[in-house]
C-alpha atoms as a PDB file:
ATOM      1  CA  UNK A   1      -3.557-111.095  37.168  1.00  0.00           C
ATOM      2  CA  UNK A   2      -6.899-112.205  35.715  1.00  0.00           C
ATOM      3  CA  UNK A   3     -10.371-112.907  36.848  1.00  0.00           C
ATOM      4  CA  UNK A   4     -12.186-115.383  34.073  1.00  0.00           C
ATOM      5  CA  UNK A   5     -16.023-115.161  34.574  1.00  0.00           C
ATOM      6  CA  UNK A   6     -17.718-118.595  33.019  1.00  0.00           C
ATOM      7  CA  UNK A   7     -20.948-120.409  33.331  1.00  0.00           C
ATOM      8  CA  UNK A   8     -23.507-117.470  31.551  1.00  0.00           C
ATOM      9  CA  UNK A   9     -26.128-118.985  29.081  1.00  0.00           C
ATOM     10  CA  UNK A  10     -30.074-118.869  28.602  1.00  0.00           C
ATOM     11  CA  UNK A  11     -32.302-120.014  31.370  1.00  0.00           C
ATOM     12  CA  UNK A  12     -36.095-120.007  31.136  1.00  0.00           C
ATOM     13  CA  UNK A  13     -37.884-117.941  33.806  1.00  0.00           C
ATOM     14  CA  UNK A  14     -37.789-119.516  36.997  1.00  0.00           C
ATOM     15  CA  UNK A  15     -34.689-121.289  36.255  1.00  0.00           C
ATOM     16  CA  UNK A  16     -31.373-121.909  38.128  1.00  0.00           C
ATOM     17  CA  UNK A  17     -27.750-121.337  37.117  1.00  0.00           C
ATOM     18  CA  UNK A  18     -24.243-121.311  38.819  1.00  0.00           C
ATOM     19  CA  UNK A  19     -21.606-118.751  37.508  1.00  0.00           C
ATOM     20  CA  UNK A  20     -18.123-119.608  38.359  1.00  0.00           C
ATOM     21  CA  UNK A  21     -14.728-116.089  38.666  1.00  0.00           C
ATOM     22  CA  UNK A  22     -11.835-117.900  38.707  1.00  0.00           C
ATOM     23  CA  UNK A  23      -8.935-115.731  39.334  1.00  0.00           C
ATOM     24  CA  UNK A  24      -5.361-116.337  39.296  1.00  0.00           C
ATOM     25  CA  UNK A  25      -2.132-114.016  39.676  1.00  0.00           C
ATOM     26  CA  UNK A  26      -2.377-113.124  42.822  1.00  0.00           C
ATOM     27  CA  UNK A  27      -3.137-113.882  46.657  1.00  0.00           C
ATOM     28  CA  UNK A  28      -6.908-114.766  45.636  1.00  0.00           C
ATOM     29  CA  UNK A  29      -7.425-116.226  49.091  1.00  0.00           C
ATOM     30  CA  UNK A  30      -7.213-112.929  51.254  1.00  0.00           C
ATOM     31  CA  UNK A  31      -9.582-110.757  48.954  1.00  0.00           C
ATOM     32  CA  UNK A  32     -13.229-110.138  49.189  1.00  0.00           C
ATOM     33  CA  UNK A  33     -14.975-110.721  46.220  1.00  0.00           C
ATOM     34  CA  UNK A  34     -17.920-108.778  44.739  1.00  0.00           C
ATOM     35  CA  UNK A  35     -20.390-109.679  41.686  1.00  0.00           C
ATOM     36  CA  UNK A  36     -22.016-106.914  39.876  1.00  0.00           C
ATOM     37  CA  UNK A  37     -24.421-107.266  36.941  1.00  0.00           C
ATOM     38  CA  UNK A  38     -25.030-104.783  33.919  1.00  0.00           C
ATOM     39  CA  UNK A  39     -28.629-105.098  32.223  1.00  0.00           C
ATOM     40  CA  UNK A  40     -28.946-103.929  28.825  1.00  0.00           C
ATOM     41  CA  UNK A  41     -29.688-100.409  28.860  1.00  0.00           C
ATOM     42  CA  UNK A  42     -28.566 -99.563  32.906  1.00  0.00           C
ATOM     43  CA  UNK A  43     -25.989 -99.036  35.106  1.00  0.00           C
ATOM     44  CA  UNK A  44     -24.028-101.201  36.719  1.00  0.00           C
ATOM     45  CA  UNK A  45     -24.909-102.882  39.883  1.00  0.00           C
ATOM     46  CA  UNK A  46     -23.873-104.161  43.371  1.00  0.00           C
ATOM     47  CA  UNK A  47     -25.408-108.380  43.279  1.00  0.00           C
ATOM     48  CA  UNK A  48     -23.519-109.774  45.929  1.00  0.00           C
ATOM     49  CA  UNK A  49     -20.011-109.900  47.827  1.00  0.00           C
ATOM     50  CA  UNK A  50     -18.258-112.064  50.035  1.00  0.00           C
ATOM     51  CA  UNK A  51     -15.129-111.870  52.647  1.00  0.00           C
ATOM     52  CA  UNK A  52     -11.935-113.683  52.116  1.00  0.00           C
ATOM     53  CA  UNK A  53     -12.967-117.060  54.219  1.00  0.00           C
ATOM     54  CA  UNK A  54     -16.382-117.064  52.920  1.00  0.00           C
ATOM     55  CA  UNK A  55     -17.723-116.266  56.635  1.00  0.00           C
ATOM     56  CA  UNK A  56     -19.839-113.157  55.656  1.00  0.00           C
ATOM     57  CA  UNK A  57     -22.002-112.207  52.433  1.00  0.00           C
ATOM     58  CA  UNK A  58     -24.451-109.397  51.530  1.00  0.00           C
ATOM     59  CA  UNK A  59     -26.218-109.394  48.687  1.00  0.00           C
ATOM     60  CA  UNK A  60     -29.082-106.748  46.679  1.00  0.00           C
ATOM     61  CA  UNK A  61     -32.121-106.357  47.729  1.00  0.00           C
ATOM     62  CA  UNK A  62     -33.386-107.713  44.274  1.00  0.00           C
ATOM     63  CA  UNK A  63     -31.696-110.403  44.563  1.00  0.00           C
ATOM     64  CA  UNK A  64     -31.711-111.539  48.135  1.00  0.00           C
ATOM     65  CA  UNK A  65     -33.113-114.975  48.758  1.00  0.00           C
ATOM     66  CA  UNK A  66     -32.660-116.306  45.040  1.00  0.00           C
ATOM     67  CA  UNK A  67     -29.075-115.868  45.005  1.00  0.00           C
ATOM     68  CA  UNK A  68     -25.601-117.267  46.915  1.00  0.00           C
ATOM     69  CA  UNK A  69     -22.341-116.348  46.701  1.00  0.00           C
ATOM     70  CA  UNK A  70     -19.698-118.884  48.063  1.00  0.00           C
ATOM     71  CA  UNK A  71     -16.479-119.350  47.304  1.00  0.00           C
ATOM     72  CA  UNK A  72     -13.529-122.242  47.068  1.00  0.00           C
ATOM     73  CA  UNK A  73      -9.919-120.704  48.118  1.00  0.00           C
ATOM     74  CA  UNK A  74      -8.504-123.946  47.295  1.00  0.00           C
ATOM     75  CA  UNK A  75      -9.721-123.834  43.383  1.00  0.00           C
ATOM     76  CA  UNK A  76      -9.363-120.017  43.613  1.00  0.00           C
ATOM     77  CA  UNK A  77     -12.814-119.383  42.616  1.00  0.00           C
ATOM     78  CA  UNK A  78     -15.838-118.042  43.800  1.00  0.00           C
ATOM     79  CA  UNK A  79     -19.359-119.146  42.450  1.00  0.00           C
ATOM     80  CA  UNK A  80     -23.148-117.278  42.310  1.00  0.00           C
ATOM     81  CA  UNK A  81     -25.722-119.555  42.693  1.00  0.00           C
ATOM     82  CA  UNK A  82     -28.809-118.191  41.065  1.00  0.00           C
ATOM     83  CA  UNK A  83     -32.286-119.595  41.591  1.00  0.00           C
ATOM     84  CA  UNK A  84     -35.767-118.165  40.262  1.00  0.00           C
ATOM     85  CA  UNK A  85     -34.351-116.287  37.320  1.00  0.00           C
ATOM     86  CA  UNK A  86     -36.486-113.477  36.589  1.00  0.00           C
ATOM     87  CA  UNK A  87     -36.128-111.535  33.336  1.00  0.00           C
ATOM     88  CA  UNK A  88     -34.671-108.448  34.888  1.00  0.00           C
ATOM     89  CA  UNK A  89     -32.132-110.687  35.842  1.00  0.00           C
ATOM     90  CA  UNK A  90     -30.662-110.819  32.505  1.00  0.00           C
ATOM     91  CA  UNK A  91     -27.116-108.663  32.254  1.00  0.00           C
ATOM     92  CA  UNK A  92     -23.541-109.269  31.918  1.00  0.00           C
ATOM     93  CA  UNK A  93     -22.531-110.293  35.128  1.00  0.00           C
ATOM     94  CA  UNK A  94     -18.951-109.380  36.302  1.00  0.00           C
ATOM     95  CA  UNK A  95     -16.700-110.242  39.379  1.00  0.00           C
ATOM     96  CA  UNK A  96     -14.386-108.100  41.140  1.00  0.00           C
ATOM     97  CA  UNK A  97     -11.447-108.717  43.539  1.00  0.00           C
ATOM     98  CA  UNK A  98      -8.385-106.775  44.795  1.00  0.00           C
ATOM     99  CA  UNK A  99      -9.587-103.898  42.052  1.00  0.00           C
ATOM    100  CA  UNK A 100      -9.132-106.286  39.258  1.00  0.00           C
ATOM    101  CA  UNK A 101     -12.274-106.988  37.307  1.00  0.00           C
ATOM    102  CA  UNK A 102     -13.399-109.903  34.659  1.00  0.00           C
ATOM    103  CA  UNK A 103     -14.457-109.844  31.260  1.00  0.00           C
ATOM    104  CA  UNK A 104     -18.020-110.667  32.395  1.00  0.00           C
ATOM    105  CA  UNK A 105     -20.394-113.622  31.177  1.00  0.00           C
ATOM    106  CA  UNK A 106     -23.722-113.009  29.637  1.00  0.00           C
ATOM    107  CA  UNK A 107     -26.793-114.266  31.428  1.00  0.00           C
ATOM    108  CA  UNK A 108     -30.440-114.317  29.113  1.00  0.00           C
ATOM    109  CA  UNK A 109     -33.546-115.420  31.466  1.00  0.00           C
ATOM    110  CA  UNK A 110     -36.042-115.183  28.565  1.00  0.00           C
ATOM    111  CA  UNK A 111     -38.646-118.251  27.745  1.00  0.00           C
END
């Protein structure tokens, strides 16, 4: 079983970019999947989730309206679209599914 977080990088303030948890090992398609983000210094935190057809998502306060979660059952992999970076965006961000977790990709919004 593995979930492989990819797409992290530096993005100036006010910047977009798309984070990609592919997962593989087992019945990806049936799971909700959940992002959470841990910013230097804090705890971790709830960003966004979605339900196994990609029907329903919730998503932080903090981040609600800047962000979307979707998801491709076909390419087993589910994506966070993130517009208007902010600073206190920048974390490790980290996807969950089925109680399996990723190694997490690092994302810097910093000018």
């Amino acid at each position: 079983v593995q979930l492989v977080e990819s797409g992290g990088g530096l993005v100036q303030p006010g910047g977009s970019l798309r984070i990609s948890c592919a997962a593989s090992g087992f019945r990806f398609s049936v799971y909700s999947v959940r992002w959470f983000r841990q910013g230097p210094g804090k705890e971790r935190e709830f960003v966004a989730s979605i339900n196994w057809s990609g029907s329903t998502t919730s998503y932080a306060d903090s981040v609600k309206g800047r962000f979307a979660i979707s998801r491709d059952n076909a390419q087993n992999t589910v994506y966070l679209q993130m517009n208007n970076l902010k600073p206190e965006d920048t974390a490790v961000y980290y996807c969950s599914g089925n109680n399996y977790w990723g190694q997490g990709t690092q994302v810097t919004v910093s000018s």
